[in-house]
Protein backbone atom coordinates (compact mmCIF):
# COMPACT_ATOMS: atom_id res chain seq x y z
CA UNK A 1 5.01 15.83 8.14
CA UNK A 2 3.52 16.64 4.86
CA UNK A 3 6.63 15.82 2.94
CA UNK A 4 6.54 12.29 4.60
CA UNK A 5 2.68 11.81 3.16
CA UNK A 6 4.04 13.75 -0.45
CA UNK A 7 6.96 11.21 -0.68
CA UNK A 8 4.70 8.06 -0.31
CA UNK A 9 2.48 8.89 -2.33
CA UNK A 10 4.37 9.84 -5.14
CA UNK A 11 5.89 5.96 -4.78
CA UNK A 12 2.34 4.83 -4.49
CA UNK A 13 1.36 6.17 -7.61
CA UNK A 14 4.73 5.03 -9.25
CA UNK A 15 2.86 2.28 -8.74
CA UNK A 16 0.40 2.45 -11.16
CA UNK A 17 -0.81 -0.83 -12.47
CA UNK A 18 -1.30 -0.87 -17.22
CA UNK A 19 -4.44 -2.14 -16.83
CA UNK A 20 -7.59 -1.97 -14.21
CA UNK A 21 -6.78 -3.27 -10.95
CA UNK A 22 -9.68 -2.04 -9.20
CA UNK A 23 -10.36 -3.34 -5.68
CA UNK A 24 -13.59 -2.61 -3.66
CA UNK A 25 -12.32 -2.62 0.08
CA UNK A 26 -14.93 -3.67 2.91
CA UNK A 27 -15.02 -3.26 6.22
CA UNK A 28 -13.80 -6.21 8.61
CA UNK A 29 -12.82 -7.89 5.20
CA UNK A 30 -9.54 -10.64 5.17
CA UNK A 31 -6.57 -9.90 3.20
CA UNK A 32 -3.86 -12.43 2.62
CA UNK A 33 -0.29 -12.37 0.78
CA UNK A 34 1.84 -14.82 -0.40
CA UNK A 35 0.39 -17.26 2.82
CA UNK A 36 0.19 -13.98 5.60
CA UNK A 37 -2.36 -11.92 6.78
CA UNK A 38 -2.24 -8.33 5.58
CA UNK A 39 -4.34 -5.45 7.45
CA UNK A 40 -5.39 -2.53 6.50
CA UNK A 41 -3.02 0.54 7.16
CA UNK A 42 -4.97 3.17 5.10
CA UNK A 43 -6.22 4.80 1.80
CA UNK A 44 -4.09 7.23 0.35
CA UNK A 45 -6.79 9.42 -1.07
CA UNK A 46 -5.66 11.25 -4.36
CA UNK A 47 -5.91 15.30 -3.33
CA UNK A 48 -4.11 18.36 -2.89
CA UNK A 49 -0.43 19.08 -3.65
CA UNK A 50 0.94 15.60 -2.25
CA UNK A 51 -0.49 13.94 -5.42
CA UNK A 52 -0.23 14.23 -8.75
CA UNK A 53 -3.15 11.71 -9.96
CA UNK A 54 -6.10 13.32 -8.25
CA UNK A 55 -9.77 11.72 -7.08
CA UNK A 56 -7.77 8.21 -7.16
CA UNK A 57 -7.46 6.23 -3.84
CA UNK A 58 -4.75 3.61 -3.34
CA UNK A 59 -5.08 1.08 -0.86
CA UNK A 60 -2.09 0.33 1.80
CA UNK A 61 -1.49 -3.02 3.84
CA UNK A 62 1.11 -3.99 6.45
CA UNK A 63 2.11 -7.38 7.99
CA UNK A 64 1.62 -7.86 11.97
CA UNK A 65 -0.55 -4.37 12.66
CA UNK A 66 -1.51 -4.42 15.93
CA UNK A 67 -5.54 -3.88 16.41
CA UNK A 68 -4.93 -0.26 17.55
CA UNK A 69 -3.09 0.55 13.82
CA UNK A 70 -5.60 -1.15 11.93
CA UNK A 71 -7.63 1.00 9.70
CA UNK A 72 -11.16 -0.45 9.26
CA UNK A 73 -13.27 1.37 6.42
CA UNK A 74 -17.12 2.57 7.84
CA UNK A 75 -18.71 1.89 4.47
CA UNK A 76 -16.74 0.22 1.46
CA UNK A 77 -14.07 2.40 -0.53
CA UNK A 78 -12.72 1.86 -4.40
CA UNK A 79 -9.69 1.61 -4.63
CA UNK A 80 -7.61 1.68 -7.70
CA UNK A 81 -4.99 -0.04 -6.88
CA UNK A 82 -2.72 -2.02 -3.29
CA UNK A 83 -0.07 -1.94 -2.01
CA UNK A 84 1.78 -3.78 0.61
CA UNK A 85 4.18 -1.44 2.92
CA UNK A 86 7.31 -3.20 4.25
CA UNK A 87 11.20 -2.74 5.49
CA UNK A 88 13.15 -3.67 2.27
CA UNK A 89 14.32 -7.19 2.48
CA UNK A 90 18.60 -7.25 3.54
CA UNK A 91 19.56 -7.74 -0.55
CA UNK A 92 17.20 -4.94 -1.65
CA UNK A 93 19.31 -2.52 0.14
CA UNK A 94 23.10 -1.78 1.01
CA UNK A 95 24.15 -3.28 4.75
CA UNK A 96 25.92 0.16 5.25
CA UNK A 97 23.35 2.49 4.25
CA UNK A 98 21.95 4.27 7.34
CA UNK A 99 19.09 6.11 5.77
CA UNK A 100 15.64 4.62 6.48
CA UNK A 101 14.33 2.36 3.46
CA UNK A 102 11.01 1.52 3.45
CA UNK A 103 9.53 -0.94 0.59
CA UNK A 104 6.32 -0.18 -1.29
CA UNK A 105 5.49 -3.55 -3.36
CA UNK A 106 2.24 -3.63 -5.43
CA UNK A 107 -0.60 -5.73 -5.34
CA UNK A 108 -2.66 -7.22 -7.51
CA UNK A 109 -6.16 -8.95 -6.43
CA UNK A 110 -6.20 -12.72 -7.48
CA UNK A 111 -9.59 -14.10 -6.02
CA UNK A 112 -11.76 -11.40 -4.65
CA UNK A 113 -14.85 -12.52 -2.78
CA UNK A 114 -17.00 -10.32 -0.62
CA UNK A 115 -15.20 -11.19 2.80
CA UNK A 116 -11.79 -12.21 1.06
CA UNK A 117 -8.90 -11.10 -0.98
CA UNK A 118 -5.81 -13.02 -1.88
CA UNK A 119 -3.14 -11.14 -3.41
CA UNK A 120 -0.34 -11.40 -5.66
CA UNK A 121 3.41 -9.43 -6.66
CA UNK A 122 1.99 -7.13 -9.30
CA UNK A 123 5.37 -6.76 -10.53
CA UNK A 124 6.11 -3.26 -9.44
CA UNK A 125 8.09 -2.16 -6.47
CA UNK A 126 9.43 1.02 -5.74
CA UNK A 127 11.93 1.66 -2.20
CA UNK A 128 11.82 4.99 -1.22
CA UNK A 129 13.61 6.62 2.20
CA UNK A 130 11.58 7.54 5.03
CA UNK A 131 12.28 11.30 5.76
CA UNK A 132 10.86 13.66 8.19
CA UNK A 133 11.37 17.28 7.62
């Protein structure tokens, strides 16, 4: 399983926003994309031999998680930078290809209250293929 974790983290940090994207998430805050809800999947925290930018925590979102899948934060984390987790879109990929894209598109806060954060398309997106080993 580690090499799953190792693999999406080195796309998270692919990433990586040129300039300061910092984002303080809060527990039982509202996130919101292009007009949907996102939730809160996890922080990939930046240790050990799965990253290579240490001590720097990235936050990931998916559409439609059910309650059970949420992560909710106890106390509020910094994050450097979001993400958005996703199956690639049908023209991202080829129809015939039967390995397992996933899509990691990142975010970039564009009204941050304390409650509330609307996102935007950063500009950076990086597929990757879900493996298990």
């Amino acid at each position: 399983m580690a090499h799953i974790l190792q693999n999406q983290r080195r796309t998270l940090e692919s990433l990586r926003p040129s300039e300061d994207m910092e984002v303080i998430i809060r527990p039982r805050q509202v996130y919101r994309y292009e007009g949907h809800q996102l939730f809160l999947s996890g922080i990939s925290k930046g240790m050990g031999t799965c990253s290579d930018l240490h001590n720097i925590d990235i936050a990931v979102f998916e559409y439609g998680l059910k309650e059970k899948q949420r992560f909710i934060p106890k106390s509020e984390i910094n994050c450097a930078w979001t993400a958005v987790l996703r199956d690639p879109y049908f023209y991202e990929v080829a129809r015939d290809d039967p390995r397992a894209w996933l899509v990691l598109e990142g975010l970039k806060p564009t009204l941050a209250e304390e409650m509330f954060i609307n996102f935007e398309y950063s500009g950076k997106l990086q597929l990757y293929v879900a493996t298990i080993s």
